[in-house]
Protein backbone atom coordinates (compact mmCIF):
# COMPACT_ATOMS: atom_id res chain seq x y z
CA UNK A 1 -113.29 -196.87 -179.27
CA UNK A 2 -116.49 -199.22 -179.69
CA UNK A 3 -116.78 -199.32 -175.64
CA UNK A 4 -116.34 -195.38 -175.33
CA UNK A 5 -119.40 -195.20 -177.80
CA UNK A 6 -121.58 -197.98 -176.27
CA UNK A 7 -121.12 -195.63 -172.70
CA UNK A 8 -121.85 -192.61 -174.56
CA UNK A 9 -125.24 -194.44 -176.19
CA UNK A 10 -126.31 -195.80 -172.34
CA UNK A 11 -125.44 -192.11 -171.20
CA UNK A 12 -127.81 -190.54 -173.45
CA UNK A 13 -130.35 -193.08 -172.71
CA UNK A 14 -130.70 -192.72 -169.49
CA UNK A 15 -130.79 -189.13 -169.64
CA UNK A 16 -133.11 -189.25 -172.16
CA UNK A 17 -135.25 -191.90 -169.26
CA UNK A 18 -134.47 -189.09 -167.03
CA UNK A 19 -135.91 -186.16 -168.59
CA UNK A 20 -138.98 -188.68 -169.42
CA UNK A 21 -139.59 -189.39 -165.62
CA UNK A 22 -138.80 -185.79 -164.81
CA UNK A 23 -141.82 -184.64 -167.59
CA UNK A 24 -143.64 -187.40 -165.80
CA UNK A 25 -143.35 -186.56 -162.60
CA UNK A 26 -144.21 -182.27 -163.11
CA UNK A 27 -146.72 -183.12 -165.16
CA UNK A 28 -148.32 -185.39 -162.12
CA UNK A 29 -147.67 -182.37 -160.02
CA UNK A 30 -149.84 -180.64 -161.85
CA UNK A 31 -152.39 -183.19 -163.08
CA UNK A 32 -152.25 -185.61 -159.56
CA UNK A 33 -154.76 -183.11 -157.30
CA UNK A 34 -157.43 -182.53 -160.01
CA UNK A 35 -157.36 -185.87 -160.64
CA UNK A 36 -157.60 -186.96 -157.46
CA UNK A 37 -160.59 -184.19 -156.68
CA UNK A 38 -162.41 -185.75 -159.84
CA UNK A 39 -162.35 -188.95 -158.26
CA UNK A 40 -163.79 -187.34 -154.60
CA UNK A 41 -166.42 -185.51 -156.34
CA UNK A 42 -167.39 -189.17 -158.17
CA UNK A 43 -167.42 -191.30 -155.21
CA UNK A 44 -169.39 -188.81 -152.62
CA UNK A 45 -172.25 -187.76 -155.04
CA UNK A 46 -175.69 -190.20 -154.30
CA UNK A 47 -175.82 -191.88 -157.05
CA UNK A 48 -175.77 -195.80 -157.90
CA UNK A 49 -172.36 -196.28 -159.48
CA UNK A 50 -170.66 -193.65 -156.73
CA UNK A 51 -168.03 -195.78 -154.40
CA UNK A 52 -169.67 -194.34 -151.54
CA UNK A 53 -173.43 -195.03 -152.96
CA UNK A 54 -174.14 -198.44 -150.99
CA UNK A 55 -172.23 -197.31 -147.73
CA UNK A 56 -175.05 -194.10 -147.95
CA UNK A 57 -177.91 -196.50 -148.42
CA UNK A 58 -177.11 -199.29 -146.11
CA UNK A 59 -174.78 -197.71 -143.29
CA UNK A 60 -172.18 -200.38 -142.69
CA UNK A 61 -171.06 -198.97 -139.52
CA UNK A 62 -172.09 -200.73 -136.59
CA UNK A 63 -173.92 -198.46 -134.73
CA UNK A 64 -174.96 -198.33 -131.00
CA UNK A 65 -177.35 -197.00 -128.45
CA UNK A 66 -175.89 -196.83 -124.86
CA UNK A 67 -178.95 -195.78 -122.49
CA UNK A 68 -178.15 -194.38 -118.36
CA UNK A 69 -180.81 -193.43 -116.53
CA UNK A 70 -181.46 -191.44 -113.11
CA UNK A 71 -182.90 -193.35 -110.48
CA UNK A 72 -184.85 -190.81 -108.01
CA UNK A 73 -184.03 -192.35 -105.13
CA UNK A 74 -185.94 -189.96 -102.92
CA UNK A 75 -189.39 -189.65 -104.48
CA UNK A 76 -191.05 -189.29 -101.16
CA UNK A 77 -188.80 -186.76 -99.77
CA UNK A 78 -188.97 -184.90 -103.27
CA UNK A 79 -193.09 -185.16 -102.84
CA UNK A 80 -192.21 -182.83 -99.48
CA UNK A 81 -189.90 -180.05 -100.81
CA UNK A 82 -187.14 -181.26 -100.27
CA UNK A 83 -183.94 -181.64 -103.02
CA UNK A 84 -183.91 -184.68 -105.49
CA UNK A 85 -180.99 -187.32 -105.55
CA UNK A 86 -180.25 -189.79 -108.86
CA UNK A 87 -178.76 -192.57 -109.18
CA UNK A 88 -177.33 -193.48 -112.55
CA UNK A 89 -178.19 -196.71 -113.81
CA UNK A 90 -176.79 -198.24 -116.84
CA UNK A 91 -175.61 -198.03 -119.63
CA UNK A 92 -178.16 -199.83 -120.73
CA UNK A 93 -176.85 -201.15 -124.55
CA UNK A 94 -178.90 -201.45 -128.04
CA UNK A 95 -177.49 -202.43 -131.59
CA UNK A 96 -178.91 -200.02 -133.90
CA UNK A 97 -179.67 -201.12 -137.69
CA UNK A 98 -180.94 -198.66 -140.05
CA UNK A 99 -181.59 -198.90 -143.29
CA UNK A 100 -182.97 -196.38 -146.11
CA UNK A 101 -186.09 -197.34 -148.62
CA UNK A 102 -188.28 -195.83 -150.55
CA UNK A 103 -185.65 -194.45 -152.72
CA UNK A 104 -186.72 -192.20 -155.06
CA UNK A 105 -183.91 -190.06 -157.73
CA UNK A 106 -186.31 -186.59 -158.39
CA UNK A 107 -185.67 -184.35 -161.45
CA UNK A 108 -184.22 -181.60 -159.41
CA UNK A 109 -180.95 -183.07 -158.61
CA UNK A 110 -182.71 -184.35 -155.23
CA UNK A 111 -183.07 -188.28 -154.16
CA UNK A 112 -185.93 -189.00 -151.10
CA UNK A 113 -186.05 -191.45 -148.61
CA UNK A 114 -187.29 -192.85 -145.46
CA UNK A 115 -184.45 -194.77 -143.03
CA UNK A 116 -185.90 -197.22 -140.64
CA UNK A 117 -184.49 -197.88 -137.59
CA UNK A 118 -184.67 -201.17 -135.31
CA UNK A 119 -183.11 -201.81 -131.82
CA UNK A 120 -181.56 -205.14 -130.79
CA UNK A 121 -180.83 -205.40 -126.46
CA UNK A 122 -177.30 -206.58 -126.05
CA UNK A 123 -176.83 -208.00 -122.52
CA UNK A 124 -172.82 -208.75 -122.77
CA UNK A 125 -172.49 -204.86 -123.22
CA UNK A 126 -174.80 -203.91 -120.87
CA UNK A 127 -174.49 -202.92 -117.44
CA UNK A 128 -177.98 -204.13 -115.98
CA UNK A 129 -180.69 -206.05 -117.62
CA UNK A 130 -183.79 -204.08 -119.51
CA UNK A 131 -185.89 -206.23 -116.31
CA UNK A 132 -184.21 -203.74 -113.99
CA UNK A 133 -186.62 -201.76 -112.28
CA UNK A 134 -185.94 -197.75 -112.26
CA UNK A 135 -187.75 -194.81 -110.09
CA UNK A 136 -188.38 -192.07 -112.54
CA UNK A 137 -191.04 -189.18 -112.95
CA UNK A 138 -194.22 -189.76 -114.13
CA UNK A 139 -193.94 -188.09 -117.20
CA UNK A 140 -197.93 -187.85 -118.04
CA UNK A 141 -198.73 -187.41 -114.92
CA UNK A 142 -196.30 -183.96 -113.74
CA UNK A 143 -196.52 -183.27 -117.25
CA UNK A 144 -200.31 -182.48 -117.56
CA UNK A 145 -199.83 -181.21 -114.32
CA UNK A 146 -197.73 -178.16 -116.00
CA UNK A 147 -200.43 -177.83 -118.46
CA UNK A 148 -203.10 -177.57 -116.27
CA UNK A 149 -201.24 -174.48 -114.24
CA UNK A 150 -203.24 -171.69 -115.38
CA UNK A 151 -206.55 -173.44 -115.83
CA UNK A 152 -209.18 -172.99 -113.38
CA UNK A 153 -209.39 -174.73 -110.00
CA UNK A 154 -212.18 -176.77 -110.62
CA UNK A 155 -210.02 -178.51 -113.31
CA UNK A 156 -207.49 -179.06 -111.52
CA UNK A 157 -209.06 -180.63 -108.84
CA UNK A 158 -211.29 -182.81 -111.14
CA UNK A 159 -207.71 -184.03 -112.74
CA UNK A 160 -206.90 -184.78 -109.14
CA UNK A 161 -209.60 -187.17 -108.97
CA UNK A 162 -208.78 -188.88 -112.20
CA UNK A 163 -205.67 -189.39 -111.07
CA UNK A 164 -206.18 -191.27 -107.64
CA UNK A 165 -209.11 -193.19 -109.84
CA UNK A 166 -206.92 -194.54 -111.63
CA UNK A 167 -203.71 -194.74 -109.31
CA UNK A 168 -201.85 -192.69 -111.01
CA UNK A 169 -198.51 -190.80 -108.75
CA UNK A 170 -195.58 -188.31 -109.50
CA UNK A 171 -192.97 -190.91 -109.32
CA UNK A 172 -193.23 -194.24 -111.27
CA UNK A 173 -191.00 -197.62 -110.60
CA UNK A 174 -191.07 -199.25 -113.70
CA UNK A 175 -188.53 -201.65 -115.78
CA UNK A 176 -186.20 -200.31 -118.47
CA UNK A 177 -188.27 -202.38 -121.18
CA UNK A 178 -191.11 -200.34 -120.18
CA UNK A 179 -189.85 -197.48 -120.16
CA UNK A 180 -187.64 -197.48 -123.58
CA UNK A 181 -190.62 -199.16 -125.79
CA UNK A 182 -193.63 -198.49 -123.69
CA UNK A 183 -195.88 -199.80 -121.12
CA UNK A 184 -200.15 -199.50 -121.10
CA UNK A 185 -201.30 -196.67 -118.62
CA UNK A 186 -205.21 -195.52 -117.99
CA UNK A 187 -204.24 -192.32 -118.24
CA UNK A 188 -203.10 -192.79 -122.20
CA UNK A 189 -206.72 -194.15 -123.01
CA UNK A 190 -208.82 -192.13 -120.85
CA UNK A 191 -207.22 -188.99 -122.72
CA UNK A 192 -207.34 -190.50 -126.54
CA UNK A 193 -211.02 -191.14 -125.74
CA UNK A 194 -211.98 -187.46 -124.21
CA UNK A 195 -209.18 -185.83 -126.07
CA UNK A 196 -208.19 -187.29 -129.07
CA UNK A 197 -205.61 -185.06 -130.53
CA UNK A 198 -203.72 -184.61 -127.60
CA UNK A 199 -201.28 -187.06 -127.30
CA UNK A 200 -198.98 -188.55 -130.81
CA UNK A 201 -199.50 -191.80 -129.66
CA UNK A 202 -202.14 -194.04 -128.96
CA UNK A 203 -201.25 -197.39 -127.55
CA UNK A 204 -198.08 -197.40 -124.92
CA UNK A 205 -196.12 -194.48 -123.90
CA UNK A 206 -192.47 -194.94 -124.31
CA UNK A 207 -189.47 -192.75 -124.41
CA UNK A 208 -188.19 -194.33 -127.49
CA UNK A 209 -191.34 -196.23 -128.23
CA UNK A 210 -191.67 -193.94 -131.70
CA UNK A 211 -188.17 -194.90 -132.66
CA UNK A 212 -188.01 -198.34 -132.92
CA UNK A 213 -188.99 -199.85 -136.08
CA UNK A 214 -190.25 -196.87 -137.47
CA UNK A 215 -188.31 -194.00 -139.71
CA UNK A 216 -186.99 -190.36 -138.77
CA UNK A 217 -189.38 -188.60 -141.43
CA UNK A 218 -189.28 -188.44 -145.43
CA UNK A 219 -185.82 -186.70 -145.82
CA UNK A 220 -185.06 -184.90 -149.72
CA UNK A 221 -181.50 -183.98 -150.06
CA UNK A 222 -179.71 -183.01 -153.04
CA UNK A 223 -177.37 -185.76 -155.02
CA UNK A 224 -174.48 -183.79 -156.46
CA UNK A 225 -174.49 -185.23 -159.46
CA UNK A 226 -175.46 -181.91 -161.33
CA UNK A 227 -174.63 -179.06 -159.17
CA UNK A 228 -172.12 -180.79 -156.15
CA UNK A 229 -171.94 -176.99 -154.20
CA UNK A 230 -175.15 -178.20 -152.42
CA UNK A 231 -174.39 -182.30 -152.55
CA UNK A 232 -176.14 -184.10 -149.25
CA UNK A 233 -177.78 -180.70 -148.14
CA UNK A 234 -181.91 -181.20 -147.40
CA UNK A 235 -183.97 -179.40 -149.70
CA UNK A 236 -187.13 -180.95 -147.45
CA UNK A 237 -188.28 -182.96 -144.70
CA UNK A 238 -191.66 -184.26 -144.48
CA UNK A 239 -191.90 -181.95 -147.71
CA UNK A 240 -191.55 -178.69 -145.56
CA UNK A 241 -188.57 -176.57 -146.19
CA UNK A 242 -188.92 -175.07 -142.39
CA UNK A 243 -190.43 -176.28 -139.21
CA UNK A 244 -193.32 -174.37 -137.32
CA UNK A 245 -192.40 -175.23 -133.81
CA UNK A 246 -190.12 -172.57 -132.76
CA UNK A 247 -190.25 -168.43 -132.61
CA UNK A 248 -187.89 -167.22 -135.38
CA UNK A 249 -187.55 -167.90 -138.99
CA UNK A 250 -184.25 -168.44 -137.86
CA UNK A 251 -184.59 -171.33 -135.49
CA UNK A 252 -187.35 -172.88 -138.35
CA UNK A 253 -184.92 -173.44 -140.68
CA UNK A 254 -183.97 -176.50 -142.42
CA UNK A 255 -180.33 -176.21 -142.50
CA UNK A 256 -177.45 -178.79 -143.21
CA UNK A 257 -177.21 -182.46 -144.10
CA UNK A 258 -179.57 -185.19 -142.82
CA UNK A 259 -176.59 -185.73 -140.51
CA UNK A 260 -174.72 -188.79 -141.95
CA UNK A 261 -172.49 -187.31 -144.70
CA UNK A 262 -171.01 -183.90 -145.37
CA UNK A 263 -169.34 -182.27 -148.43
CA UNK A 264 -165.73 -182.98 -149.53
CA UNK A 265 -162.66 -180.84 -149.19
CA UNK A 266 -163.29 -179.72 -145.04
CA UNK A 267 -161.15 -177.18 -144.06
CA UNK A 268 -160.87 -176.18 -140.20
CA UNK A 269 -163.44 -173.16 -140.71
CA UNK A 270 -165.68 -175.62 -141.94
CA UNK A 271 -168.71 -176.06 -139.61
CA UNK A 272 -170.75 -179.53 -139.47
CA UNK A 273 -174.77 -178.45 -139.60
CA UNK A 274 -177.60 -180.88 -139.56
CA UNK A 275 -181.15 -181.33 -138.96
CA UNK A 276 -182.09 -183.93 -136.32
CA UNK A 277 -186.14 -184.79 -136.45
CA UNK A 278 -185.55 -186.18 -132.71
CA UNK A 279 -184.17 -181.96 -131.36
CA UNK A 280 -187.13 -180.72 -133.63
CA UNK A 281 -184.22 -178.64 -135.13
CA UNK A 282 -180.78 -177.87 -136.72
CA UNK A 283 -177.61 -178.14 -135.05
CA UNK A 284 -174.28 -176.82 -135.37
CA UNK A 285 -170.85 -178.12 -135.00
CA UNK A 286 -167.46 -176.67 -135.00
CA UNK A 287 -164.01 -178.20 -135.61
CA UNK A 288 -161.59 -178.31 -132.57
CA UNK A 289 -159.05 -180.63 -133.70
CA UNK A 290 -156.93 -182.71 -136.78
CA UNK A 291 -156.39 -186.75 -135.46
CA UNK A 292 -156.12 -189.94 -136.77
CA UNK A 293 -158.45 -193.01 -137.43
CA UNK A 294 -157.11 -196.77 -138.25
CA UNK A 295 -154.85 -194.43 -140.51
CA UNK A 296 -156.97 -192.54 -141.39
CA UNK A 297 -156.56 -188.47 -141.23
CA UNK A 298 -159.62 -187.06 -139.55
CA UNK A 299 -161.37 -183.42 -138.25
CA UNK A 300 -163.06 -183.64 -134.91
CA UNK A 301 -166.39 -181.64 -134.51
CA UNK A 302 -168.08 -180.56 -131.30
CA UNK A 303 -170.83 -179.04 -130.13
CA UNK A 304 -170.14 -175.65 -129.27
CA UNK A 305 -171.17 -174.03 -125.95
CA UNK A 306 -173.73 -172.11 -127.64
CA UNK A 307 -175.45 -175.21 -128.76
CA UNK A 308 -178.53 -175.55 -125.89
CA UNK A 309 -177.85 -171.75 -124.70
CA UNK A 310 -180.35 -169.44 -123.84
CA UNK A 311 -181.62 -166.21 -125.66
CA UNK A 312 -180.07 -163.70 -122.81
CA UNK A 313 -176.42 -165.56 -123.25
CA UNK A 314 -176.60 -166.08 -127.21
CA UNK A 315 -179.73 -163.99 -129.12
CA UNK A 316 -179.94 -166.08 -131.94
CA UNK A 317 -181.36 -169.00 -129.80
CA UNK A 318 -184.09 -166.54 -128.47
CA UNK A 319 -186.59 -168.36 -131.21
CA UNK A 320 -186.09 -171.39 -129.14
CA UNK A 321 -187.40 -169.87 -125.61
CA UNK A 322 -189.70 -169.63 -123.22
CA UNK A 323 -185.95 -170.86 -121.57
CA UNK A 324 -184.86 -171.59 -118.08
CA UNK A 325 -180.96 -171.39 -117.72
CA UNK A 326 -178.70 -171.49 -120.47
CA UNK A 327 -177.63 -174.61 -121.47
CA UNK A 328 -180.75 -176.44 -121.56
CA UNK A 329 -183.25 -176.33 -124.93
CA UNK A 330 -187.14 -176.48 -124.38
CA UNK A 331 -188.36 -178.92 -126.35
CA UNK A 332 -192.30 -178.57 -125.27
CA UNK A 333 -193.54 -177.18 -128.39
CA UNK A 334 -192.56 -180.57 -130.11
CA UNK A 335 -192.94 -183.05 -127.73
CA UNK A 336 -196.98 -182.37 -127.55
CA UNK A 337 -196.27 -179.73 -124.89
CA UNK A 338 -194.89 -181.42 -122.21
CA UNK A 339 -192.26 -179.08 -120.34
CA UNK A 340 -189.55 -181.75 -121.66
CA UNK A 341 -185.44 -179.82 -121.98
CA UNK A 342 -182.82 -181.13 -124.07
CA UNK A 343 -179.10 -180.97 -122.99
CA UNK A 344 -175.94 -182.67 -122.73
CA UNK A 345 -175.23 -185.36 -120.03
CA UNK A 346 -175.84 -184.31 -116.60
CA UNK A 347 -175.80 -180.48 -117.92
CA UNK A 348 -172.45 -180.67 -119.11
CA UNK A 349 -171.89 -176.93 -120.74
CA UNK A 350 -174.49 -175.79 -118.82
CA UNK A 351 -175.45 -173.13 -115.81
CA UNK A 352 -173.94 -174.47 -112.85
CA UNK A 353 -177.35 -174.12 -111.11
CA UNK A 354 -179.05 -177.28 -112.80
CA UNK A 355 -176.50 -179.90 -111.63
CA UNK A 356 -176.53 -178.20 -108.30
CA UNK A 357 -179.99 -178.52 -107.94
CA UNK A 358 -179.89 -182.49 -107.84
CA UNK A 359 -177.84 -184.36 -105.62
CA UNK A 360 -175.50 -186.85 -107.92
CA UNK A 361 -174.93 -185.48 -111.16
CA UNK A 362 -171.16 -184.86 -111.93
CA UNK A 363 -170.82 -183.15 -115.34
CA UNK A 364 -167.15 -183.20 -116.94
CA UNK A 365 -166.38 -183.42 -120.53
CA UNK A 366 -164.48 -186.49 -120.87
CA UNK A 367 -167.77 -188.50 -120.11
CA UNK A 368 -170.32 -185.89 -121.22
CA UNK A 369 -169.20 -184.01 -124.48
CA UNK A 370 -170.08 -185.35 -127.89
CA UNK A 371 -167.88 -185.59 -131.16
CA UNK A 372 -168.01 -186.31 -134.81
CA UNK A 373 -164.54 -187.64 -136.16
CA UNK A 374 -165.08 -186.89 -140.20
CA UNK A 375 -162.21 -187.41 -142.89
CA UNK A 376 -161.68 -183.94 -143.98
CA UNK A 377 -160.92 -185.06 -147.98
CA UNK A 378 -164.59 -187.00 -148.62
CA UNK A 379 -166.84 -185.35 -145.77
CA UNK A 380 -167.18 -189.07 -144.24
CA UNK A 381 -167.57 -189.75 -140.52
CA UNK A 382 -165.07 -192.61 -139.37
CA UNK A 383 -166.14 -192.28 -135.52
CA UNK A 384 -168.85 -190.74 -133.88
CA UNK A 385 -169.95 -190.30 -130.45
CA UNK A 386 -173.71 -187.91 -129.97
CA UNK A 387 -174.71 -187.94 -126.66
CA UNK A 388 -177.98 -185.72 -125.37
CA UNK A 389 -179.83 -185.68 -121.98
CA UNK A 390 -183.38 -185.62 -121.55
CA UNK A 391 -184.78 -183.34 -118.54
CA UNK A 392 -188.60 -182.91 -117.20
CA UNK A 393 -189.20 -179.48 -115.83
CA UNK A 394 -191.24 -180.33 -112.41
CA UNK A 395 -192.84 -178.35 -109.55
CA UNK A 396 -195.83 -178.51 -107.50
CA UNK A 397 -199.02 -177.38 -108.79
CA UNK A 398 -201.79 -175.94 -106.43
CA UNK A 399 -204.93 -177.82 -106.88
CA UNK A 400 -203.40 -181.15 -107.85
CA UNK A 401 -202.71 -183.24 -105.19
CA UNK A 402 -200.39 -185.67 -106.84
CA UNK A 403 -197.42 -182.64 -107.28
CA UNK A 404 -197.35 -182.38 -103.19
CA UNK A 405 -194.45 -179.72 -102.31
CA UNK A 406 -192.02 -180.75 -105.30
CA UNK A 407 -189.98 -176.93 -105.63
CA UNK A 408 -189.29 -176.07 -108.97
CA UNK A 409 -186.65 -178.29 -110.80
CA UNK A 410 -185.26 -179.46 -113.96
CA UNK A 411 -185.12 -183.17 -113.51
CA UNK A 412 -182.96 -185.28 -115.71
CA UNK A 413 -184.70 -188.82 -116.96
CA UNK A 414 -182.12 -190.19 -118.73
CA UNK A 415 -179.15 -189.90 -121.18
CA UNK A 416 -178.10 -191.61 -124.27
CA UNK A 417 -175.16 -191.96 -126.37
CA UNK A 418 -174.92 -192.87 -130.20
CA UNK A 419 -172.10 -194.32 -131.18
CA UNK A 420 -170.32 -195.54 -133.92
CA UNK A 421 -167.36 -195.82 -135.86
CA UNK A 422 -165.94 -197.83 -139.24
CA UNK A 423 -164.44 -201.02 -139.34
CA UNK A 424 -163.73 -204.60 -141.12
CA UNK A 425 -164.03 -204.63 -145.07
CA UNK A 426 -165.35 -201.00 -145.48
CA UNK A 427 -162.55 -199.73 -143.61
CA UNK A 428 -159.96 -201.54 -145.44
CA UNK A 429 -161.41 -200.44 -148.97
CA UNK A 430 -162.15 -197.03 -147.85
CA UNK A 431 -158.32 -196.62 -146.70
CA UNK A 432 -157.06 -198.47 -150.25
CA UNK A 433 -158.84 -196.16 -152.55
CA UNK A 434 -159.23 -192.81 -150.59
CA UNK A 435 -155.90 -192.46 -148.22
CA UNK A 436 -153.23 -195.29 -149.41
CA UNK A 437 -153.89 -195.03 -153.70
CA UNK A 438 -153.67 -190.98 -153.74
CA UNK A 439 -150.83 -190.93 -151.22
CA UNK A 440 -148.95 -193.54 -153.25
CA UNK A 441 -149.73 -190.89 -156.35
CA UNK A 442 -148.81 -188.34 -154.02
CA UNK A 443 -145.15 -189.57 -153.37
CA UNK A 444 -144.33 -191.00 -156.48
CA UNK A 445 -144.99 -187.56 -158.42
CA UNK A 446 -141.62 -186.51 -156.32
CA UNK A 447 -140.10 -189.61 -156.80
CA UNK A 448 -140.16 -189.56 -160.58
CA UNK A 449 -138.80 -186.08 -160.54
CA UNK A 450 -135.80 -186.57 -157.93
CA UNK A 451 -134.93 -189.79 -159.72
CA UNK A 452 -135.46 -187.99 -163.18
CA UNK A 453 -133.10 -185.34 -162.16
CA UNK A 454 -130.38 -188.08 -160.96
CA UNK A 455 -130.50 -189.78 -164.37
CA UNK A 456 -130.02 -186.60 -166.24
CA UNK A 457 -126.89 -186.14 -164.30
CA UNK A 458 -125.40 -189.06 -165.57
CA UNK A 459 -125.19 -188.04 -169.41
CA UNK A 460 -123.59 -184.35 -168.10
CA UNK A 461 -121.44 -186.39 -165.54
CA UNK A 462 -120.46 -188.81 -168.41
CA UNK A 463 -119.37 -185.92 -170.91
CA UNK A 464 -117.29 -183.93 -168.30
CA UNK A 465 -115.41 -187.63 -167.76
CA UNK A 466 -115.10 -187.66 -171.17
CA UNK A 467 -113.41 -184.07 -171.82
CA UNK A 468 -111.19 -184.37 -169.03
CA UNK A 469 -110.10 -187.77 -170.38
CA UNK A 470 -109.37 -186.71 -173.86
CA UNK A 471 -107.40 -183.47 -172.71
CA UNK A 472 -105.14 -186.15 -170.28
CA UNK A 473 -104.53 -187.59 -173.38
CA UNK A 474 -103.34 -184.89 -175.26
């Protein structure tokens, strides 16, 4: 009798641990996801004791700048009308450090910053050394040519004097070095003395002279911490809330994040929209796809094919014209006027006619498209690849010698690629707290509730054994 009720007494307490772990577990069910939002919403808001606060301020993500460039190697036959052909040299590879200072928490639920940026040559990824000599456009030169179309032939023909004085041509053979941070030219100086305001700079011209140890503008974006529906969004760059460079209010605008977080919770209608200080504007990107990353779940983002299209294919770009064919953006107004085009790699996306037009460019998308790979839960890139071309719109111009019988052309300089993507220690603690921990909640929430279920069998199981024992008996 004593062992009948010491089976009955374990029967009824492991039911009774049943129906606790079953509670448990539907009460998880319910709690688990609001929890685990809570937590989100913590970590992605900028502010000091958020998990994500010191991977915002010092981006531990090794990032990298892989230069190609087009070598002209025709410039004489060019100079006579005739089509151009490139070369493409590179890449040409640069660690990129950034860094944010100036940090400054405002009363509005904004925090303002500058982020410097440095760029270290690294010859073992390289293809080429930044010694390399390259045959590009004169930039200054075919570039004040296009200024000077409309201007009367006496100035033009004084300009062509200037430039034999001081030797300058339409097609330049200078080293990488040169050409990435800058080199000394007459023509710089003679214009900053005679013309001041003319050019941003005033020492050596470089492509990416502006960039390097220097920061992308004062960016003011909101924190999250009181009202997260706008969290990393700018309110202001450079203190303006729109730019004045383009044609429509539209194309002004100040939309998205400064481009290196997003909000939480992405779904695949979510868009990716930031403004880049380098494009003078806002972009927009679109999801295409769900993947992976180190274990990670991510969204991928691309550029759409509307991105650089003109105003005839896709009207709201329109405030972005004069254009040429779609797929290229003019970027004149912002790069002090100098009939410079943005676009992807070898006009990737683009009208056919501009790769056409110059003998070996091969745009495909493998090589040429960019992507953002962002974990959909946090709004947190985990890979990145942004890659843009720059173009120089050239042709000759009657009066100044220098521009011979160049026919009209969109000629690409070079092309760049930023890349980046997590790794080491962040990685590991990023995939602990924010994947492994809430799918371990996840799975044990069902766990509890299938194994509560089991145990609560038992006691039933235990008192149908019991009946049909006693009425053997009988």
């Amino acid at each position: 009798m004593g062992s009948r009720a010491r089976a009955r007494r374990a029967a009824a307490m492991l039911g009774f641990l049943g129906l606790l772990c079953a509670v448990l577990g539907a009460v998880m069910i319910v709690m688990v996801p609001t929890l685990i939002k809570q937590q989100v919403l913590k970590n992605v808001r900028i502010d000091p004791s958020s998990l994500s606060f010191n991977m915002w301020k010092e981006i531990p993500v090794p990032f990298y700048l892989s230069v190609y460039f087009f070598d002209v190697v025709n410039p004489s036959a060019v100079l006579l009308g005739e089509k151009p052909q490139v070369r493409e040299r590179g890449p040409y590879v640069y660690r990129e450090f950034r860094h944010k200072s100036n940090i400054t928490f405002n009363d509005n639920d904004t925090v303002s910053f500058l982020e410097y940026r440095s760029f270290q040559f690294q010859p073992d990824r390289s293809h080429g050394l930044e010694s390399d000599y390259i045959v590009m456009p004169n930039i200054l030169v075919l570039g004040a040519a296009m200024m000077m179309e409309n201007k009367p032939m006496s100035l033009k023909l004084i300009m062509t004097l200037a430039f034999s004085t001081l030797g300058e041509r339409a097609f330049m053979n200078r080293t990488v070095g040169e050409i990435m941070w800058g080199y000394e030219d007459p023509l710089v100086h003679l214009v900053n003395k005679y013309l001041p305001n003319m050019f941003p700079f005033k020492g050596k011209f470089g492509l990416f002279a502006e960039l390097n140890n220097s920061n992308s503008g004062l960016f003011t974006v909101f924190t999250g911490v009181k009202d997260f529906s706008r969290i990393h969004l700018v309110d202001k760059w450079n203190g303006l809330s729109k730019v004045k460079y383009w044609h429509s209010d539209q194309c002004n605008m100040i939309n998205g994040t400064s481009g290196q977080m997003w909000a939480p919770f992405m779904t695949p209608e979510t868009s990716l929209e930031f403004y880049s200080p380098e494009a003078c504007r806002s972009m927009n990107l679109v999801y295409k796809e769900t993947g992976v990353f180190e274990g990670i779940p991510t969204y991928r983002f691309v550029a759409p094919s509307t991105l650089f299209a003109n105003g005839s294919i896709y009207p709201p770009n329109e405030g972005f014209c004069p254009c040429l064919e779609s797929g290229i953006q003019n970027i004149s107004t912002c790069r002090f006027n100098a009939p410079l085009f943005l676009s992807h790699p070898h006009f990737y996306n683009a009208d056919p006619m501009l790769a056409e037009a110059v003998l070996g460019l091969h745009p495909n998308p493998e090589e040429h498209s960019l992507f953002l790979d962002v974990h959909p839960v946090t709004g947190i890139p985990m890979n990145c690849s942004v890659k843009l071309q720059l173009s120089l719109y050239v042709k000759a111009i009657k009066g100044i010698g220098q521009t011979g019988k160049i026919e009209p052309v969109v000629l690409p300089l070079m092309w760049f690629e930023e890349s980046g993507a997590m790794e080491g220690e962040p990685l590991q603690t990023f995939y602990t707290q924010l994947v492994l921990v809430p799918s371990v909640l996840h799975y044990a929430q069902y766990v509890l509730v299938g194994l509560g279920c089991v145990l609560l069998f038992i006691p039933i199981i235990h008192q149908i054994r019991s009946q049909v024992s006693f009425f053997k008996a009988e």
